[in-house]
Protein backbone atom coordinates (compact mmCIF):
# COMPACT_ATOMS: atom_id res chain seq x y z
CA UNK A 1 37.92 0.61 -5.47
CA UNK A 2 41.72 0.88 -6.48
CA UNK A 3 41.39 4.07 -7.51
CA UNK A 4 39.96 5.52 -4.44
CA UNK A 5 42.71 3.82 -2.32
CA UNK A 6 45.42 5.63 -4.46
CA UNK A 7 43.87 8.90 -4.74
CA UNK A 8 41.71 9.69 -1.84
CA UNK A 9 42.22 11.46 1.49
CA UNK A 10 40.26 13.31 4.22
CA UNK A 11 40.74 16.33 2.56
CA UNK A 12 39.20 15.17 -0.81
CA UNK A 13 36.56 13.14 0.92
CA UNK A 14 35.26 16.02 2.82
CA UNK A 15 35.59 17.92 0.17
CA UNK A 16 32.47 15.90 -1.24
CA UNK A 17 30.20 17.04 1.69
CA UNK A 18 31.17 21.07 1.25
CA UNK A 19 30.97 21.10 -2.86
CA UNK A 20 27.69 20.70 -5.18
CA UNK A 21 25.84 18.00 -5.14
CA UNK A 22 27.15 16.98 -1.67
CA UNK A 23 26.77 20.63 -0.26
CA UNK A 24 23.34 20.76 -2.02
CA UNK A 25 21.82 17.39 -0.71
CA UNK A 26 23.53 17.37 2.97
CA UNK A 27 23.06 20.35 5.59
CA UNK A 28 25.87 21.90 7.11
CA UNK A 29 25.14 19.98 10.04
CA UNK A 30 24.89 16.39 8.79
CA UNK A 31 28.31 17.43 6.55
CA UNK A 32 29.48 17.83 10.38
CA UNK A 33 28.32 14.83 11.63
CA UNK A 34 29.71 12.65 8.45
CA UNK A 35 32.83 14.43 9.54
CA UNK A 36 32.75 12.86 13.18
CA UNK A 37 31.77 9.87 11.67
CA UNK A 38 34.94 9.55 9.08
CA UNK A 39 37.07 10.57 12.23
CA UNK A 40 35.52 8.19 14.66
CA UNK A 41 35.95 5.37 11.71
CA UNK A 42 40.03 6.14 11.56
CA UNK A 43 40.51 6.44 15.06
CA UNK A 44 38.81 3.31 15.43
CA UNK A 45 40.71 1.33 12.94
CA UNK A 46 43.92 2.56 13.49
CA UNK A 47 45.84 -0.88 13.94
CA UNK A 48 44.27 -3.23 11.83
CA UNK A 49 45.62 -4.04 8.45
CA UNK A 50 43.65 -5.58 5.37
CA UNK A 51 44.99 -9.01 3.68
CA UNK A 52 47.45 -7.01 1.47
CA UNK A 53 49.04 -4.86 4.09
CA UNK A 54 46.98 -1.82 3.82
CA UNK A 55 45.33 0.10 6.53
CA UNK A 56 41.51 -0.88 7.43
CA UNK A 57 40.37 2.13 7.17
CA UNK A 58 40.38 2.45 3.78
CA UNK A 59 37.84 -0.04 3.54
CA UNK A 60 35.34 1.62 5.20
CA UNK A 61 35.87 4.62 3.25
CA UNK A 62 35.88 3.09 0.04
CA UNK A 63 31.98 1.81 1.15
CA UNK A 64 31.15 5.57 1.88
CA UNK A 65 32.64 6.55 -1.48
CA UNK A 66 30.39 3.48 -3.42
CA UNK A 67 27.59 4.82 -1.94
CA UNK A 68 28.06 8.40 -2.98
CA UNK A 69 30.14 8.06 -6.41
CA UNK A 70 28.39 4.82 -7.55
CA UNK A 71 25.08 5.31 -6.30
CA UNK A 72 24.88 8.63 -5.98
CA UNK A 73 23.00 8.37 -2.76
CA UNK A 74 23.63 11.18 -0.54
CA UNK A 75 21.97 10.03 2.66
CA UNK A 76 23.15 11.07 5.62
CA UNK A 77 22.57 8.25 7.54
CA UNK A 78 23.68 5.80 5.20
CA UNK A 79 26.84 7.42 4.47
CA UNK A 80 27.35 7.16 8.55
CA UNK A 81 26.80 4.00 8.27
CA UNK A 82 28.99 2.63 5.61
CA UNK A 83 31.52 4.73 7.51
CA UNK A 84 31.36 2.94 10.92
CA UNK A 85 29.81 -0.35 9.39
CA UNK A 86 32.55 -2.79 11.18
CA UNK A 87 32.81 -1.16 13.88
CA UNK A 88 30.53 -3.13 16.22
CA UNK A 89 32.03 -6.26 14.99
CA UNK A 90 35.77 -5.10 15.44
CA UNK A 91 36.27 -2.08 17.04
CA UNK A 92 33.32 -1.96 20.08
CA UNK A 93 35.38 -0.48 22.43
CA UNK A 94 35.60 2.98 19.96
CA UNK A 95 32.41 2.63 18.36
CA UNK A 96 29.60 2.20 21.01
CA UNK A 97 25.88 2.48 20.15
CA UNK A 98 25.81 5.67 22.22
CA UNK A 99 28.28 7.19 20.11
CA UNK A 100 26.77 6.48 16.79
CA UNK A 101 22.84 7.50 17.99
CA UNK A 102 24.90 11.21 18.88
CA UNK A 103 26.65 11.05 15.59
CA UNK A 104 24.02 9.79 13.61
CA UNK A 105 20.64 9.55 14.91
CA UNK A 106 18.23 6.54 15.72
CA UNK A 107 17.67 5.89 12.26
CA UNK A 108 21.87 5.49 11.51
CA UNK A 109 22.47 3.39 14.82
CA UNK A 110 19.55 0.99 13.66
CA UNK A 111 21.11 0.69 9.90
CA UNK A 112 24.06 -0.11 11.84
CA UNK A 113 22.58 -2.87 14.05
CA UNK A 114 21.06 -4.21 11.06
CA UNK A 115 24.30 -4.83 8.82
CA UNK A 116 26.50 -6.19 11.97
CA UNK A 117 26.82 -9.53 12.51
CA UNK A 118 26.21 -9.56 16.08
CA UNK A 119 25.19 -11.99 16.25
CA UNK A 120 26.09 -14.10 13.16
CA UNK A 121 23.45 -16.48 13.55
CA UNK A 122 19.92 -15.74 11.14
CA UNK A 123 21.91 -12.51 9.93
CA UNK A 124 20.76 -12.10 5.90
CA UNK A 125 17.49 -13.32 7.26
CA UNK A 126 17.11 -10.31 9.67
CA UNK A 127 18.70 -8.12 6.46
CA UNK A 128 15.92 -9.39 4.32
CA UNK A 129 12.97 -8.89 7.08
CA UNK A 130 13.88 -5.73 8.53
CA UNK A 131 16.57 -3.49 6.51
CA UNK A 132 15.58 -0.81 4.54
CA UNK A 133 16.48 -0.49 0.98
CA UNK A 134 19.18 2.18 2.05
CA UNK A 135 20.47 -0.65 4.59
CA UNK A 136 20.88 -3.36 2.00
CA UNK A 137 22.67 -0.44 0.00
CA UNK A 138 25.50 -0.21 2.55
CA UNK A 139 25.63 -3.77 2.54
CA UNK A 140 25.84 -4.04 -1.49
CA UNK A 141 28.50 -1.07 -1.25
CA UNK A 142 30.52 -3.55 1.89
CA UNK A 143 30.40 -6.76 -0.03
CA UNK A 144 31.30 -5.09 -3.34
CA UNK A 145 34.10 -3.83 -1.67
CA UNK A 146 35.55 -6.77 -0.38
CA UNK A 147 34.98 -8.83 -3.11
CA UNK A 148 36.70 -6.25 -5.54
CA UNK A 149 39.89 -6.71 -3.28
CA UNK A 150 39.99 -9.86 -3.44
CA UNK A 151 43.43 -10.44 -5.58
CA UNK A 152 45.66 -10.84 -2.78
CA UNK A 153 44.01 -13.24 -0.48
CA UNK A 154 44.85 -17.24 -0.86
CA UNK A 155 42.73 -19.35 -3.22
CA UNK A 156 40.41 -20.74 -0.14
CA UNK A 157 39.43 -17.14 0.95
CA UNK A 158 38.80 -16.43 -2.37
CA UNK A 159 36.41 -19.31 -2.68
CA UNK A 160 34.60 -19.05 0.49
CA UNK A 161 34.03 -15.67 -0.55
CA UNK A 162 32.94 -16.57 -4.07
CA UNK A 163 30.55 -19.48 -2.85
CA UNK A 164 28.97 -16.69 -0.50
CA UNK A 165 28.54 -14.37 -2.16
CA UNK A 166 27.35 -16.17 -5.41
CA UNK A 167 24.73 -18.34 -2.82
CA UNK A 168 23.81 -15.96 -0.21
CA UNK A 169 24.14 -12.54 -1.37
CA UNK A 170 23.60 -11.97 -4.93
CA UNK A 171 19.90 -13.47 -4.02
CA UNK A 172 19.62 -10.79 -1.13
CA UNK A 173 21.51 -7.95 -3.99
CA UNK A 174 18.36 -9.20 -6.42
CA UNK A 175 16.00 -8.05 -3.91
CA UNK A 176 17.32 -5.40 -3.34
CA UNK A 177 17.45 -4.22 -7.27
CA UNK A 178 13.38 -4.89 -6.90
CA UNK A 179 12.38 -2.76 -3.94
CA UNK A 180 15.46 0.30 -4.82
CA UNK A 181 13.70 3.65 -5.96
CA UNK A 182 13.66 4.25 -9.39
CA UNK A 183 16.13 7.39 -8.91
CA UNK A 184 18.90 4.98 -7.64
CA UNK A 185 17.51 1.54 -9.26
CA UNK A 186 19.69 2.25 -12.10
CA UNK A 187 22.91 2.46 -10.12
CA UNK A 188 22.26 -0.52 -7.79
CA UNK A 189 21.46 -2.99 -10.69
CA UNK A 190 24.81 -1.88 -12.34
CA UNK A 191 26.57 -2.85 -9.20
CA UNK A 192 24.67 -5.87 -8.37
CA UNK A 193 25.30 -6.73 -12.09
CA UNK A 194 29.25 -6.03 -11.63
CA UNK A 195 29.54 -7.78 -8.62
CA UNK A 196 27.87 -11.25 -10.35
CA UNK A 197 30.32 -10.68 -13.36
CA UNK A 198 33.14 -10.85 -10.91
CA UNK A 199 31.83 -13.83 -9.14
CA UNK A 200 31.33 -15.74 -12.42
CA UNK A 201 34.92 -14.94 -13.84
CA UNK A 202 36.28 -16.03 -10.06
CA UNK A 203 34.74 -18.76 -10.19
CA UNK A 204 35.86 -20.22 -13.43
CA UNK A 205 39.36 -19.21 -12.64
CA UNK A 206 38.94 -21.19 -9.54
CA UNK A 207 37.22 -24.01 -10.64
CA UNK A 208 34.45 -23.74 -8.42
CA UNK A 209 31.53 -26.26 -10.02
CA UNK A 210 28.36 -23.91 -10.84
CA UNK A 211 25.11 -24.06 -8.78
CA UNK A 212 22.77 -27.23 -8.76
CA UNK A 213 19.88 -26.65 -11.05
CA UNK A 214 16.73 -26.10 -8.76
């Protein structure tokens, strides 16, 4: 969120992994490999820029943050994940499957598979047959994200993304609120239910027509 991009650095954001509850819930060696991670996720993104100008990377970050702030899930793998989460898609030449089973495991490099679109084709159907709840978390935490930063982007961006999200993921985010554990259920339901807000109030400042009644 905005307040992450103005505040945050590496220094801060490690600083999660090495204080209580981060240095509590993650070994020393999974605070290590979140490390790599966060580095490989930079390195990666170097020269892209988002629609406003800023640097990509802190996108990615912002994800990581979601999950850990606003969920409060400190999984290991997951938090991998939502750092290298585009990387298949745009940066494949940095972040290779080999690097991110030595980084993070089978488990993360899975999770990853699962929330690139590669390929696009049938991919919130695979989401919805094979991710994990903690998979369709990263993916709450990415779409959240993007739609939050929305402001800058011309009106037909910002209704593709509205339509899409309102049509295909909100459904998927409303699974997910069913199947979360009742430790994080809380958390994900706020966010699902702050990401719809922000979808209706888009679309009535665009004009977008609602759904068709069933």
């Amino acid at each position: 969120m905005t307040e992450h991009q103005e505040t945050e650095n590496r220094e801060k954001f490690l600083q999660r992994l090495h204080t209580p509850p981060g240095s509590v819930l993650f070994s020393e060696e999974e605070a290590a490999r979140i490390e790599m991670a966060y580095d490989l996720a930079k390195h990666a993104h170097r020269w892209q820029k988002r629609k406003d100008g800023t640097r990509y990377f802190e996108h990615p970050r912002r994800v990581a943050l979601h999950l850990i702030d606003g969920i409060g899930l400190y999984d290991f793998e997951t938090v991998v994940v939502g750092l290298l989460h585009d990387g298949y898609e745009d940066c494949p030449k940095y972040v290779t499957p080999l690097k991110v089973k030595i980084i993070g495991g089978e488990g993360a490099a899975r999770k990853l598979r699962l929330v690139s679109k590669v390929p696009k084709e049938d991919y919130v159907e695979r989401l919805r047959k094979y991710a994990d709840w903690q998979t369709l978390t990263a993916k709450l935490c990415d779409r959240y994200d993007n739609y939050d930063d929305l402001e800058t982007a011309d009106d037909a961006f910002q209704r593709k993304q509205t339509i899409e999200t309102r049509d295909v993921y909100l459904p998927l985010f409303e699974y997910l609120t069913a199947i979360a554990p009742e430790p994080y259920k809380a958390n994900v339901v706020c966010m699902v239910e702050k990401l719809a807000w922000m979808v209706r109030k888009r679309a009535e400042a665009l004009g977008i027509d609602p759904p068709s009644a069933p």
